[in-house]
Protein backbone atom coordinates (compact mmCIF):
# COMPACT_ATOMS: atom_id res chain seq x y z
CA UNK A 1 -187.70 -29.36 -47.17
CA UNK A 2 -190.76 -27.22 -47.03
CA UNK A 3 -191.66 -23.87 -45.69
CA UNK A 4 -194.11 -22.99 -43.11
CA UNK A 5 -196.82 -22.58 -45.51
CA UNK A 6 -195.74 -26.01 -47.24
CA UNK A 7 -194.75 -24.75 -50.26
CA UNK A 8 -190.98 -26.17 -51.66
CA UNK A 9 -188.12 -24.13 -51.02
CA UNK A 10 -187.12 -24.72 -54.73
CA UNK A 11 -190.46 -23.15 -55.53
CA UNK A 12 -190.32 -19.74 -53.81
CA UNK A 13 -189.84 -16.57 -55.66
CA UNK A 14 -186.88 -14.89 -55.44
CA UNK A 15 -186.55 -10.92 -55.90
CA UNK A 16 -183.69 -8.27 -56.52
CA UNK A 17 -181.91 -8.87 -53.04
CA UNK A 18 -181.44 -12.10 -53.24
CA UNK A 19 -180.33 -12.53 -56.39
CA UNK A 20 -177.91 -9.38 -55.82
CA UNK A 21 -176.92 -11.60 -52.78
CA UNK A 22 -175.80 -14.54 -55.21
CA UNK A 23 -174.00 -12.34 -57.72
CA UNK A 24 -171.98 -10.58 -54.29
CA UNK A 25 -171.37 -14.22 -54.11
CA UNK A 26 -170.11 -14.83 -57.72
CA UNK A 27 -167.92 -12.25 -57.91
CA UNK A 28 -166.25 -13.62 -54.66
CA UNK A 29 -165.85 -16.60 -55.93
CA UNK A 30 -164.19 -15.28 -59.30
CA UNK A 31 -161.75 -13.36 -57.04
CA UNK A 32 -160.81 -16.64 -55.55
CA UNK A 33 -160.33 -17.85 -58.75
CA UNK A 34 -163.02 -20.51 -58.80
CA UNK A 35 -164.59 -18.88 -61.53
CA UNK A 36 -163.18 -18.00 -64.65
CA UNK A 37 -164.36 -14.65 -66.57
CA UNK A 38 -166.74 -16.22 -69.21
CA UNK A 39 -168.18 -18.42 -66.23
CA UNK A 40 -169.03 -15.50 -64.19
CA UNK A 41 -170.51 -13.33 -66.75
CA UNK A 42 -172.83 -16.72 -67.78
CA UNK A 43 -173.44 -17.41 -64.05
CA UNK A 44 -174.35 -13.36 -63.74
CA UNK A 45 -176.38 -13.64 -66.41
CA UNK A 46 -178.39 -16.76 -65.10
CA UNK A 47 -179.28 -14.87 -62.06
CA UNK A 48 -180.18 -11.90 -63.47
CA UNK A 49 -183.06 -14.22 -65.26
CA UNK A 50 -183.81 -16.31 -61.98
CA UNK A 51 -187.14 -16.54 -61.07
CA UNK A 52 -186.89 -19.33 -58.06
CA UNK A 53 -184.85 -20.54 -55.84
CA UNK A 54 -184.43 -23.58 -57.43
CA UNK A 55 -183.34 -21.35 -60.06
CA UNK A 56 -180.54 -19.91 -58.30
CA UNK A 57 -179.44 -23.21 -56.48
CA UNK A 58 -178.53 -24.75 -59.76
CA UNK A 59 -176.24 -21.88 -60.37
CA UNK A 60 -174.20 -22.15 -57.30
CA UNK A 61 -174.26 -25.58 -56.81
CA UNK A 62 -170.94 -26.52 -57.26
CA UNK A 63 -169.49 -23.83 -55.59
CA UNK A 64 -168.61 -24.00 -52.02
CA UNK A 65 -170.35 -21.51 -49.37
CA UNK A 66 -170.84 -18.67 -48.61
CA UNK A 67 -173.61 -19.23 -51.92
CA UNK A 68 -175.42 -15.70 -51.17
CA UNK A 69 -178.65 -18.07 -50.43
CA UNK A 70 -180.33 -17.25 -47.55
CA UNK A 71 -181.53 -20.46 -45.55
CA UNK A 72 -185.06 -21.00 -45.74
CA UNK A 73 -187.15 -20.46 -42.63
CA UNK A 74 -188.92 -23.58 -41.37
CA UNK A 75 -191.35 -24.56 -39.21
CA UNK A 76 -189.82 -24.96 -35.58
CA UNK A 77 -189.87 -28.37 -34.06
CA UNK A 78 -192.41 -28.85 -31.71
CA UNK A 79 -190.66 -28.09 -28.16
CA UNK A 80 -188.84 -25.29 -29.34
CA UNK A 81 -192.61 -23.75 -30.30
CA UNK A 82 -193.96 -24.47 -27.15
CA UNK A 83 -190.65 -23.32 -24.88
CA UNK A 84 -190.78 -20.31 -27.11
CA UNK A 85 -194.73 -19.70 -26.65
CA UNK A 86 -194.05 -19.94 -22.40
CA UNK A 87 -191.69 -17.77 -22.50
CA UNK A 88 -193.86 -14.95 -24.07
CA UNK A 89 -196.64 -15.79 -21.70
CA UNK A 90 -194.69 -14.13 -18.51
CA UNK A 91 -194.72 -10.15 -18.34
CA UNK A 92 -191.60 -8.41 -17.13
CA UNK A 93 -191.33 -7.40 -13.69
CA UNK A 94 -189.55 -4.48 -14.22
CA UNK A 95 -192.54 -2.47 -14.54
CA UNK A 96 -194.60 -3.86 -11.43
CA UNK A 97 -191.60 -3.40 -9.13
CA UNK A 98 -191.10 0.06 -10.53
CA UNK A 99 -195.08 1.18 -9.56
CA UNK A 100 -194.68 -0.66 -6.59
CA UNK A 101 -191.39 1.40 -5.76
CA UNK A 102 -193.26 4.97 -6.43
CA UNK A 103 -196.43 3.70 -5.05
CA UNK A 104 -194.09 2.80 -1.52
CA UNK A 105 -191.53 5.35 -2.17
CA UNK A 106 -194.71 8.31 -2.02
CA UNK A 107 -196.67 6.56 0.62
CA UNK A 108 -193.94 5.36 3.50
CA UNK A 109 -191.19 7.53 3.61
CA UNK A 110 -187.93 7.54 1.41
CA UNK A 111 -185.73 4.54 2.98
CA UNK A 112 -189.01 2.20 3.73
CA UNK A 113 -190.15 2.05 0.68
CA UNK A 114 -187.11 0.81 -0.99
CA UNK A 115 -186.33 -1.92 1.48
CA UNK A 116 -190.16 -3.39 0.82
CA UNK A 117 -189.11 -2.99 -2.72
CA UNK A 118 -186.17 -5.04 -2.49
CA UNK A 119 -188.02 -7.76 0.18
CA UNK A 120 -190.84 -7.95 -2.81
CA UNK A 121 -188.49 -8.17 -5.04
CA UNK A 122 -186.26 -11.14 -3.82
CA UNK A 123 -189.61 -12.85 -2.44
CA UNK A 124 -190.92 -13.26 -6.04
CA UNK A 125 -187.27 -13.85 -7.35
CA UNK A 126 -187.51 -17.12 -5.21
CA UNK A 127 -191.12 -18.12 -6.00
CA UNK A 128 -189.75 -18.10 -9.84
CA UNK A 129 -186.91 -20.41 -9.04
CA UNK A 130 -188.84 -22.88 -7.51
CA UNK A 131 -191.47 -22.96 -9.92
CA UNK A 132 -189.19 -23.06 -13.35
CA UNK A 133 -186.85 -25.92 -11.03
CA UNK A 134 -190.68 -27.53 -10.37
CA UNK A 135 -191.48 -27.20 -14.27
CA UNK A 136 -188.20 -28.06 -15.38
CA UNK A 137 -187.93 -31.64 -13.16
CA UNK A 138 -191.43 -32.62 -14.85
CA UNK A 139 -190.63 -31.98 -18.17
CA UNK A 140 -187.73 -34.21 -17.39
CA UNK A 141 -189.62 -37.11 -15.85
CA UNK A 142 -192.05 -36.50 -18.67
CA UNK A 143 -189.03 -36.84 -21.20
CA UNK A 144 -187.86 -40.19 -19.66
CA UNK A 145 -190.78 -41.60 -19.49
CA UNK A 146 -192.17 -41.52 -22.86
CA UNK A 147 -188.15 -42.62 -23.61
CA UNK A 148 -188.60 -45.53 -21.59
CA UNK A 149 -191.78 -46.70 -22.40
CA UNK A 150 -190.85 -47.87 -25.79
CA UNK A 151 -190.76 -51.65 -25.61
């Protein structure tokens, strides 16, 4: 497994917190009584010398979770990036249908104003649900037919 700048996990540097986080872990594991006393105070002294992950993997590696090791951030698979990235690229519309509000509120009288509000406010509701129903049925004829196309 690699991280997102292609390094091995094994490889990455470790400082005070996570180490801390593994000997948390050790002396949970002693009060369970999977450890004994001289097998803790080696393990503890182990991590206080770690300098990699790697380092601190071999020392828990027989033990079962919770380890005190983080998991390693990876790169995201492809759709998840780009479903993530779309979902960034829309502004809320909180804050136009609030100015819109006090621009109508000001400008047309107090009960107006908030009816246009609401009328604005459902009209673009709708043109969103047809549009993510639109993107979502191409993305699923896209999915099935690079699925099927396979032979």
């Amino acid at each position: 497994m690699t991280t997102l700048d292609g390094t091995g996990v094994a490889d990455l540097r470790v400082g005070d917190a996570e180490r801390d986080a593994v000997m948390v872990a050790l002396h949970d594991h002693f009060a369970a009584g999977r450890l004994d006393r001289a097998e803790l105070d080696e393990r503890l002294g182990t991590t206080l010398a770690a300098k990699t992950r790697g380092d601190l993997e071999v020392i828990v590696r027989d033990l079962p979770d919770p380890k005190g090791l983080a998991v390693p951030k990876t790169a995201p698979a492809r759709r998840e990036r780009r479903h993530h990235h779309r979902g960034h690229r829309h502004g809320p519309p909180f804050p136009l249908l609030l100015g819109l509000f006090l621009v109508l509120a000001f400008t047309m009288g107090p009960g107006t104003g908030f009816l246009v509000v609401l009328q604005v406010a459902l009209a673009l509701w709708v043109v969103r649900a047809i549009l993510m129903t639109l993107r979502h049925r191409l993305a699923h004829r896209q999915g099935a037919g690079g699925a099927g196309s396979g032979t």
